[in-house]
PDB file of N, CA and C in Angstrom:
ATOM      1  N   UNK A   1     115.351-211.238  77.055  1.00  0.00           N
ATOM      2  CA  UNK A   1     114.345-210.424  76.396  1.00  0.00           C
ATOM      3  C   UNK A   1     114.698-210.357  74.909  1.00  0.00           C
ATOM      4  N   UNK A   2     113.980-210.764  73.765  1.00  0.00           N
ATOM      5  CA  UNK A   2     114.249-210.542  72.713  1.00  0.00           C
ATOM      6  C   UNK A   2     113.573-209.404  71.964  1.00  0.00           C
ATOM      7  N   UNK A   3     114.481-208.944  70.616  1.00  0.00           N
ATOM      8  CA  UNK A   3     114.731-207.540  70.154  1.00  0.00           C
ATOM      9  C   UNK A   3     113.244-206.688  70.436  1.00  0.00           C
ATOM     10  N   UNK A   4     112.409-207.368  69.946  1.00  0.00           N
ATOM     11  CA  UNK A   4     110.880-207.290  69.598  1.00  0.00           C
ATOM     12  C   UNK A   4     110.567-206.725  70.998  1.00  0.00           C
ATOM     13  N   UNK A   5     110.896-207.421  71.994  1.00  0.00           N
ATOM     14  CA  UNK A   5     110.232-207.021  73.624  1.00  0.00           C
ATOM     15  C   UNK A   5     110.869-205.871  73.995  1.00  0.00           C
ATOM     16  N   UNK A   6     112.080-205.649  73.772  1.00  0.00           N
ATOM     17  CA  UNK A   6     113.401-204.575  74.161  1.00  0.00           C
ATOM     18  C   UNK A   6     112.688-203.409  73.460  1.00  0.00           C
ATOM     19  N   UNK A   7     112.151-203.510  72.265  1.00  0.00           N
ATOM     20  CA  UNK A   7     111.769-202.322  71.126  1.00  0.00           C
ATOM     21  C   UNK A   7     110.473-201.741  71.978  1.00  0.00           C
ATOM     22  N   UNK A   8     109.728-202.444  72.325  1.00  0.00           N
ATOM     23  CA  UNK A   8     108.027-202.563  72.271  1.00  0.00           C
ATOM     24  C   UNK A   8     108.305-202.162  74.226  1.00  0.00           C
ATOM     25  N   UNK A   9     109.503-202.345  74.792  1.00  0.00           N
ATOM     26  CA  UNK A   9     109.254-201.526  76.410  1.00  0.00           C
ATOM     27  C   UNK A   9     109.838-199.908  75.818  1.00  0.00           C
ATOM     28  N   UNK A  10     110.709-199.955  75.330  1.00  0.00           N
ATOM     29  CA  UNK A  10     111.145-198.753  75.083  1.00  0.00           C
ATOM     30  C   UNK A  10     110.423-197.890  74.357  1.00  0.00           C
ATOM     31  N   UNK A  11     109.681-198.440  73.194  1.00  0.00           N
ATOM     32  CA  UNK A  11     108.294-197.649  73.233  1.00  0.00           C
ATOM     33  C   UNK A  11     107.170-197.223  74.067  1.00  0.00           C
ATOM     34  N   UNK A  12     107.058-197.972  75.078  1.00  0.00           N
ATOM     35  CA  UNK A  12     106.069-197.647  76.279  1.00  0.00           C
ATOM     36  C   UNK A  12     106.688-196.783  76.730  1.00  0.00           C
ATOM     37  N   UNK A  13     107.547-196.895  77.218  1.00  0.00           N
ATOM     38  CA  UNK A  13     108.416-195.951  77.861  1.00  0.00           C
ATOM     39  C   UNK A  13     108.224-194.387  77.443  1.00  0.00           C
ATOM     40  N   UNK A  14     108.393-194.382  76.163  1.00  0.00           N
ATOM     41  CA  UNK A  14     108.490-193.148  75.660  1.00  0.00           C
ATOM     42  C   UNK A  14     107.094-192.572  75.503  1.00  0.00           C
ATOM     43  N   UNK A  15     106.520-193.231  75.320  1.00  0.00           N
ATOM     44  CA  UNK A  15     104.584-192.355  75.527  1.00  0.00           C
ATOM     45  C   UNK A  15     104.489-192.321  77.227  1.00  0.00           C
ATOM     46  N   UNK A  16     105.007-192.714  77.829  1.00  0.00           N
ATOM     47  CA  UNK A  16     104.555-192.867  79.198  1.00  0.00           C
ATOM     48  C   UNK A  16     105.670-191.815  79.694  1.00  0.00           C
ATOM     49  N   UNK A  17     106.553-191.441  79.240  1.00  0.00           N
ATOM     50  CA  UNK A  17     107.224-189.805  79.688  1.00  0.00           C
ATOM     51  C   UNK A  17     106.709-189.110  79.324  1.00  0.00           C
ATOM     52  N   UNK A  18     106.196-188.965  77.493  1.00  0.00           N
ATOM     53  CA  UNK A  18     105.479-187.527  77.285  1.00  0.00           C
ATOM     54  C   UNK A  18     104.607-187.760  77.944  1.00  0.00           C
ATOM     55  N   UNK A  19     103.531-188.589  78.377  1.00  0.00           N
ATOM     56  CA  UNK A  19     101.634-188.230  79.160  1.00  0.00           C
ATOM     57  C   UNK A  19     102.238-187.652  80.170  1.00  0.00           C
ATOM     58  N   UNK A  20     103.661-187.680  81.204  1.00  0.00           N
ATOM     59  CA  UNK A  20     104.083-187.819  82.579  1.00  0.00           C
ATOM     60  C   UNK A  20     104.284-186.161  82.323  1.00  0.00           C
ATOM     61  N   UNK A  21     104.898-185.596  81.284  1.00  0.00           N
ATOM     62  CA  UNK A  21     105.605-184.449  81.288  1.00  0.00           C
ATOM     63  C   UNK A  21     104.450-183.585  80.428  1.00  0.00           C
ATOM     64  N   UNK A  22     103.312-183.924  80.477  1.00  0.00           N
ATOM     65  CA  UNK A  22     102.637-182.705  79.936  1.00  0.00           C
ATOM     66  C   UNK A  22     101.791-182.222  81.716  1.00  0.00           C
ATOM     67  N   UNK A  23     100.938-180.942  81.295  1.00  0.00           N
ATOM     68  CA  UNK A  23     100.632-180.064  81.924  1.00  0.00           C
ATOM     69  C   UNK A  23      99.593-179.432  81.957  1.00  0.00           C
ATOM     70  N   UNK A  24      98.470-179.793  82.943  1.00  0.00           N
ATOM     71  CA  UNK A  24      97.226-179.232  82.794  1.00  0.00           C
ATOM     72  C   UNK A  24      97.407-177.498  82.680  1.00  0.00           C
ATOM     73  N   UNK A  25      96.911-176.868  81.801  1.00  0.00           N
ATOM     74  CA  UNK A  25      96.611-175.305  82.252  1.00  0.00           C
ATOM     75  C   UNK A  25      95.403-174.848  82.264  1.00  0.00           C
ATOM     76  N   UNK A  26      95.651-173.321  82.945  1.00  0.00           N
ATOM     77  CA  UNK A  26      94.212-172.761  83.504  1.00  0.00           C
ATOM     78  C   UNK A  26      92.711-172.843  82.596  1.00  0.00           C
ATOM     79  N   UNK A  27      93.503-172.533  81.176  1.00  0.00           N
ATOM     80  CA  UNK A  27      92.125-172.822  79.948  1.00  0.00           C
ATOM     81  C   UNK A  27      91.779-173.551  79.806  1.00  0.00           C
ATOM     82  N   UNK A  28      91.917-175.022  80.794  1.00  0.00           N
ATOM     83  CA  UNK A  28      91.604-176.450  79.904  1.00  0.00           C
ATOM     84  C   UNK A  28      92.653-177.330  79.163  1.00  0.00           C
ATOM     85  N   UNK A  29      93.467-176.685  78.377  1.00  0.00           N
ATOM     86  CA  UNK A  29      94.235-177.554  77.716  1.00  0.00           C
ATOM     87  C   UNK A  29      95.749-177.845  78.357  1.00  0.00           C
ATOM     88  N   UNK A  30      96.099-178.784  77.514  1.00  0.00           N
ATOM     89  CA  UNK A  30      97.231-179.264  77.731  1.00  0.00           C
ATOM     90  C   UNK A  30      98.490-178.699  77.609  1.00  0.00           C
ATOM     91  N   UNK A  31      99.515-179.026  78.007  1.00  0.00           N
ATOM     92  CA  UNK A  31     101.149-178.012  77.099  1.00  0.00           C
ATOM     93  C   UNK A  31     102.205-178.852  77.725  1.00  0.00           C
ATOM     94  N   UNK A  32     103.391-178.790  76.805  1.00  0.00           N
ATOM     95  CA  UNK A  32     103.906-179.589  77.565  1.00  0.00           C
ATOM     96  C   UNK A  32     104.698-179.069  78.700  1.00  0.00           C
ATOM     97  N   UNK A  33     105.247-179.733  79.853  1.00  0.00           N
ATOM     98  CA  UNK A  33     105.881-179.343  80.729  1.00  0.00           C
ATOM     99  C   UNK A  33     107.556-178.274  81.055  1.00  0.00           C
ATOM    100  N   UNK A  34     107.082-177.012  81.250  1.00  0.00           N
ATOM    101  CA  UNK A  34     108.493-176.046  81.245  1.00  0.00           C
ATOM    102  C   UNK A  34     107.978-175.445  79.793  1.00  0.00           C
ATOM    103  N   UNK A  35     107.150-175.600  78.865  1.00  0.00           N
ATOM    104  CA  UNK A  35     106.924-174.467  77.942  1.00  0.00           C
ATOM    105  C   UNK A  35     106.257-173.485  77.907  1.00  0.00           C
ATOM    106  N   UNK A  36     106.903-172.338  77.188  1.00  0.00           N
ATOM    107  CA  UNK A  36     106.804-171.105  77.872  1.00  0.00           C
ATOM    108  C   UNK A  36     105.162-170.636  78.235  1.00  0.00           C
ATOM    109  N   UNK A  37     104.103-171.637  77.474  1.00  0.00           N
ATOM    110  CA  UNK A  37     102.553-171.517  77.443  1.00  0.00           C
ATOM    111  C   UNK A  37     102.578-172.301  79.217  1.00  0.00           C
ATOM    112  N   UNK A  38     103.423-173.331  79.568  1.00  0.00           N
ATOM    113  CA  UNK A  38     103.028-173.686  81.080  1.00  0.00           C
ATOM    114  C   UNK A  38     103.484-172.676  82.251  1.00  0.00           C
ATOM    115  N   UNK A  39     104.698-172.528  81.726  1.00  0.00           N
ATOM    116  CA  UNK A  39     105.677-171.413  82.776  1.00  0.00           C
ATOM    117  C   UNK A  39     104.635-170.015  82.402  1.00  0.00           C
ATOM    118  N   UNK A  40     104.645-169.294  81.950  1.00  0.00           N
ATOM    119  CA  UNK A  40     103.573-167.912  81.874  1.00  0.00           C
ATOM    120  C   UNK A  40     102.116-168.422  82.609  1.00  0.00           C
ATOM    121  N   UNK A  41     101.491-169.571  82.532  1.00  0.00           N
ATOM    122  CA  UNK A  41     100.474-169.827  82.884  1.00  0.00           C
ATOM    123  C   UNK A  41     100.424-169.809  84.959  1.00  0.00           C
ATOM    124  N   UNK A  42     101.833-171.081  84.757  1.00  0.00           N
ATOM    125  CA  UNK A  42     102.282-170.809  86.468  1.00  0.00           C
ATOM    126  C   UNK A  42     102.413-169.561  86.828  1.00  0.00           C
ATOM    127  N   UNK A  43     102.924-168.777  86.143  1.00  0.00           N
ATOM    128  CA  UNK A  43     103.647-167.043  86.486  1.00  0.00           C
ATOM    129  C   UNK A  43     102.317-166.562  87.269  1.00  0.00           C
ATOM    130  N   UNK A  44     101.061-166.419  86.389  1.00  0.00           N
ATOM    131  CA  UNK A  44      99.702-166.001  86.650  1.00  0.00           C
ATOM    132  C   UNK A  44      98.621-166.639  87.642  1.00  0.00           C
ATOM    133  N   UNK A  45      98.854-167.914  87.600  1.00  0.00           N
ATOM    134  CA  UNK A  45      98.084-168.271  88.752  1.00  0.00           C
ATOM    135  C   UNK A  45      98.676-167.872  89.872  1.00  0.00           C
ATOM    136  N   UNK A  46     100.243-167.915  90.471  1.00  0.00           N
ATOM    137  CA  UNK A  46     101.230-167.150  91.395  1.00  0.00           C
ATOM    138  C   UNK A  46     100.772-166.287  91.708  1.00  0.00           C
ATOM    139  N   UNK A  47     100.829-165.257  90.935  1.00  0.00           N
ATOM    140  CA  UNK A  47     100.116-163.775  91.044  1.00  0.00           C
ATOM    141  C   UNK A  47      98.708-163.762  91.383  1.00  0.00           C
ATOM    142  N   UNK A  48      97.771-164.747  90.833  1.00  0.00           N
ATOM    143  CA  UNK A  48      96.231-164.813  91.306  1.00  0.00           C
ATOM    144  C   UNK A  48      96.311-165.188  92.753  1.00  0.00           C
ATOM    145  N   UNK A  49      97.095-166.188  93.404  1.00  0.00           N
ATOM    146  CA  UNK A  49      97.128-166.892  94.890  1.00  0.00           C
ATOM    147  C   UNK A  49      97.506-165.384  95.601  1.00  0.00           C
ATOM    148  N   UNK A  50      98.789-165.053  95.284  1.00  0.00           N
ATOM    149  CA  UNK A  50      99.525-164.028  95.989  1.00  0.00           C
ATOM    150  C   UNK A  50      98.678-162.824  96.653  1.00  0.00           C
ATOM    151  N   UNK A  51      97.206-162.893  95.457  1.00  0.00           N
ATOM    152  CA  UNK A  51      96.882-161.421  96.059  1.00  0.00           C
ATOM    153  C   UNK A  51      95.581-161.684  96.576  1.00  0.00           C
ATOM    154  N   UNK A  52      94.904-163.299  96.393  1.00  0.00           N
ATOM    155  CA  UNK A  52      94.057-163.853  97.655  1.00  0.00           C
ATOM    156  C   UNK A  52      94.808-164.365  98.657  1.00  0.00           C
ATOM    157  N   UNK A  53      95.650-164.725  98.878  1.00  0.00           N
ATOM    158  CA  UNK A  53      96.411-164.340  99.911  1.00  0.00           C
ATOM    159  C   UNK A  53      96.388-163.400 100.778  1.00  0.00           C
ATOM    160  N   UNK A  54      97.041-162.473 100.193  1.00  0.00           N
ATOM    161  CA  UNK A  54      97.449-161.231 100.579  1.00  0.00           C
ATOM    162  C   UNK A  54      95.876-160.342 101.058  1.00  0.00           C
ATOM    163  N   UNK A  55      95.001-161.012 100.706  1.00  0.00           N
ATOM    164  CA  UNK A  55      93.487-160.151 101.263  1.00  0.00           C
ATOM    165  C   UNK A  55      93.073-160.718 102.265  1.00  0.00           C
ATOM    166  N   UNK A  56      93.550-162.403 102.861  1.00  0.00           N
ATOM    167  CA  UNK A  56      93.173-162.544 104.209  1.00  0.00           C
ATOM    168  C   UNK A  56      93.857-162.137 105.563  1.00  0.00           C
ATOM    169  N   UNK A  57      93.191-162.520 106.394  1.00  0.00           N
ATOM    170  CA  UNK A  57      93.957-161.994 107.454  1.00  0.00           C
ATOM    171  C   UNK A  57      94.523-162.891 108.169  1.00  0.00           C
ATOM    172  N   UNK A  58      95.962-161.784 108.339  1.00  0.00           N
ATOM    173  CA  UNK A  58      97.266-162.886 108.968  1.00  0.00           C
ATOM    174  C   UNK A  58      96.804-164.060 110.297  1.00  0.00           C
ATOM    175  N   UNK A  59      97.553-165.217 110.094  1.00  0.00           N
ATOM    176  CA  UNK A  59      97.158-165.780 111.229  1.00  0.00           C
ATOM    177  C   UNK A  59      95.741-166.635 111.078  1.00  0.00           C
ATOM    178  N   UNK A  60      94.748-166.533 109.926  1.00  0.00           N
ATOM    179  CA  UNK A  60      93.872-166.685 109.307  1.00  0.00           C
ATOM    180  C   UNK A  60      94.024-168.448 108.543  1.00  0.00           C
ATOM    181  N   UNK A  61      92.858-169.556 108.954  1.00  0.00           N
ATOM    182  CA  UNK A  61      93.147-170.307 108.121  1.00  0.00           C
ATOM    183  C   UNK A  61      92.839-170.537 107.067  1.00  0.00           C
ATOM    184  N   UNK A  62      92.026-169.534 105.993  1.00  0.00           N
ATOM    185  CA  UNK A  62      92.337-168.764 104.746  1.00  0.00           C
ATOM    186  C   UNK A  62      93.611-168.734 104.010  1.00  0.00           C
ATOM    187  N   UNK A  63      94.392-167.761 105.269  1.00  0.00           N
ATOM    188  CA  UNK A  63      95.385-167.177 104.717  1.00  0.00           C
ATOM    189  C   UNK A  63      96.491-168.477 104.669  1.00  0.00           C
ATOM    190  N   UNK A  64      96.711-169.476 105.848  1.00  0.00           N
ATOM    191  CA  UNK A  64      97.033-170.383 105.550  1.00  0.00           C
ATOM    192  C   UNK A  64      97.266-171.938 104.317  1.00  0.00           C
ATOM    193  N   UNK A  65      96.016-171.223 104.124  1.00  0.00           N
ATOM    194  CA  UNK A  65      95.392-172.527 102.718  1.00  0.00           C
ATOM    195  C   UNK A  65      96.040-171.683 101.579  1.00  0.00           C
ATOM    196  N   UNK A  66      95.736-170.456 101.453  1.00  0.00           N
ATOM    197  CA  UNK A  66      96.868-169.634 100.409  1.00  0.00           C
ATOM    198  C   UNK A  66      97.896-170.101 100.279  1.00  0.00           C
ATOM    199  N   UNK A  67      99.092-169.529 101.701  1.00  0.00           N
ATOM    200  CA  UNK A  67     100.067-169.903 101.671  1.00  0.00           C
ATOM    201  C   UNK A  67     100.528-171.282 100.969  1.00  0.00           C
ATOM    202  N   UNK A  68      99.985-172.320 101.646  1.00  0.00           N
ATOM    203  CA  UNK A  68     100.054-173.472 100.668  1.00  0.00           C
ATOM    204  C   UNK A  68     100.271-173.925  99.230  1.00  0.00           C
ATOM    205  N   UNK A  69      98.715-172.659  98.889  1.00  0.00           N
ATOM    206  CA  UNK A  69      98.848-172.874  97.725  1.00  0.00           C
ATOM    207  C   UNK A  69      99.812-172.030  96.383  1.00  0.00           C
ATOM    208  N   UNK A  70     100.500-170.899  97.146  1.00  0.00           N
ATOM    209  CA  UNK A  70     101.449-170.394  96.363  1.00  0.00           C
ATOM    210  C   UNK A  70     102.696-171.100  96.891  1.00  0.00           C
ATOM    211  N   UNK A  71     103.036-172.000  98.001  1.00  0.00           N
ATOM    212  CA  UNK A  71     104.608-172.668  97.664  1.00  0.00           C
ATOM    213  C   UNK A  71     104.384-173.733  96.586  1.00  0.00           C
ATOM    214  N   UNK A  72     102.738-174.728  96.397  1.00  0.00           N
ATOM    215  CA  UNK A  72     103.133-175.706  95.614  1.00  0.00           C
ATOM    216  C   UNK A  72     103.256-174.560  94.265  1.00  0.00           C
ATOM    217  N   UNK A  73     102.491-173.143  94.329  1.00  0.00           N
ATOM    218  CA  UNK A  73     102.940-173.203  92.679  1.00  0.00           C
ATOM    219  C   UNK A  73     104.048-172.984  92.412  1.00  0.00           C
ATOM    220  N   UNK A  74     104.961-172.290  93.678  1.00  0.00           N
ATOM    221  CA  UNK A  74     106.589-171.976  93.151  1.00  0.00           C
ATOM    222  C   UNK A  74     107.457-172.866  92.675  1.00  0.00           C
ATOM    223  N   UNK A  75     106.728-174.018  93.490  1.00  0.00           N
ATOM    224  CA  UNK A  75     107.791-175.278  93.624  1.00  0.00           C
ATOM    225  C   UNK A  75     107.607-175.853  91.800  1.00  0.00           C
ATOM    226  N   UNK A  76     106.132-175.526  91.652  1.00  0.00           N
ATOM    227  CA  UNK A  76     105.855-176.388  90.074  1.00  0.00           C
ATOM    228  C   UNK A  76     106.642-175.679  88.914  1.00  0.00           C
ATOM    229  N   UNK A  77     106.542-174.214  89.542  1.00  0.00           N
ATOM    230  CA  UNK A  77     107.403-173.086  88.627  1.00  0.00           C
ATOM    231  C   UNK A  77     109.049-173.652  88.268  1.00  0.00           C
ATOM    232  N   UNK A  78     109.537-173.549  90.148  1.00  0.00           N
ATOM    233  CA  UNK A  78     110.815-173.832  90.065  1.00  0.00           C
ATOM    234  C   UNK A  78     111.279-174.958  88.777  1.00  0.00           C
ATOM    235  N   UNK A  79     110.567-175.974  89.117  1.00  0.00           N
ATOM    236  CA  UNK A  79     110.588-177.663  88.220  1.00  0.00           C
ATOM    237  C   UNK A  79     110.703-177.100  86.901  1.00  0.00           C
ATOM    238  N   UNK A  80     109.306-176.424  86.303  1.00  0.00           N
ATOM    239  CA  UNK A  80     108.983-175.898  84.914  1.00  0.00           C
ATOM    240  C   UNK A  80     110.250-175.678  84.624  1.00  0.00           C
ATOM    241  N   UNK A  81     110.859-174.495  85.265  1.00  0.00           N
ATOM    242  CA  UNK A  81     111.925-173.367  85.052  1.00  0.00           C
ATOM    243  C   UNK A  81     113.381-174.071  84.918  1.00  0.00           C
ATOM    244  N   UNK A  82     113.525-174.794  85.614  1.00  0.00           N
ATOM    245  CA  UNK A  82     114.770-175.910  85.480  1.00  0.00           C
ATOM    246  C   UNK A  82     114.805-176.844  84.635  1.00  0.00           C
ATOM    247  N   UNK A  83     113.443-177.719  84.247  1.00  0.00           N
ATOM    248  CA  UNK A  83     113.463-178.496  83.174  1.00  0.00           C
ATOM    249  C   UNK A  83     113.383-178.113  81.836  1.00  0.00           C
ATOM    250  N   UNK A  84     112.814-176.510  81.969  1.00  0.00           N
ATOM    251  CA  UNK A  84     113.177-175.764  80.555  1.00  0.00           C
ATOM    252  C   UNK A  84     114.047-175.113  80.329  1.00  0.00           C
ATOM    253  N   UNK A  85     115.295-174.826  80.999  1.00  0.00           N
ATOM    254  CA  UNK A  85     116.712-175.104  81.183  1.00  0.00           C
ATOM    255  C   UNK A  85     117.101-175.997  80.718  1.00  0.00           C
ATOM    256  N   UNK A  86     117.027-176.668  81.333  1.00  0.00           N
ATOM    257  CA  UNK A  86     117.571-178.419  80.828  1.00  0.00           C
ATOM    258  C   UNK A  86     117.564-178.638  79.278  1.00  0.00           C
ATOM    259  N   UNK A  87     116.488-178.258  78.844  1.00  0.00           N
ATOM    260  CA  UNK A  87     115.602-178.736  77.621  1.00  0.00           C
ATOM    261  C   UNK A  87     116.650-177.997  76.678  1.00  0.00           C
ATOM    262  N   UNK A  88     116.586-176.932  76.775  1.00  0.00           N
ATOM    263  CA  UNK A  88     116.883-175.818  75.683  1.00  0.00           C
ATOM    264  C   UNK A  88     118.782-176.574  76.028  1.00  0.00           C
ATOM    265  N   UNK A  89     119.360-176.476  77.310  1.00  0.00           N
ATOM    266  CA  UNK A  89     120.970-176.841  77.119  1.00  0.00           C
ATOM    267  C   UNK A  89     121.297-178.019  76.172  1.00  0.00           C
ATOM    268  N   UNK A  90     120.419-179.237  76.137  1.00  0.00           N
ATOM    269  CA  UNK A  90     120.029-180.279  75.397  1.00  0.00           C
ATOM    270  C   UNK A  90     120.017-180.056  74.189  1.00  0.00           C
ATOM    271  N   UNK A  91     119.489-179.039  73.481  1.00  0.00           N
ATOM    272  CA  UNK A  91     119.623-178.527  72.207  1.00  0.00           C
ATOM    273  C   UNK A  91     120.668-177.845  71.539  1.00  0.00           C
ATOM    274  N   UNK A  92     121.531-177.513  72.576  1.00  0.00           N
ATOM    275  CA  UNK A  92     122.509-176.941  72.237  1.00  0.00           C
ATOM    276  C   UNK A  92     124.113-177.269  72.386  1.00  0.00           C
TER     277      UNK A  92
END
């Protein structure tokens, strides 16, 4: 592979992590992934699932489809929350 090809993947590369690591939010726009505009955004949709959730009835496949949908947001939280860890130790 010569220099030119080596330069020009490693540039792909690097636009193709930031598109990978940004983050749809609830308003429409973008942010990037683990910043504090994505993590507060996860915080709130959590809390929005939790308490449609929490209004169906147990045993309910409602309440089921909830459930669902507050582990994927913990799990997206958890990620956020660790990779903005990561981020900030990186800086320091």
């Amino acid at each position: 592979m010569s220099d030119s090809e080596a330069i020009l993947l490693e540039y792909v590369k690097l636009i193709l992590e930031k598109k990978i690591r940004e983050a749809d939010i609830s308003d429409g726009q973008k942010a990037k992934w683990g910043s504090k505009k994505h993590i507060s955004d996860l915080q709130r949709r959590l809390k929005e699932a939790e308490y449609w959730r929490d209004k169906q009835k147990k045993g309910s496949e409602k309440r089921a489809h909830y459930r669902n949908v507050v582990n994927d947001i913990k799990r997206q939280l958890k990620n956020a929350l660790k990779d903005s860890e990561n981020a900030k130790a990186k800086k320091e």
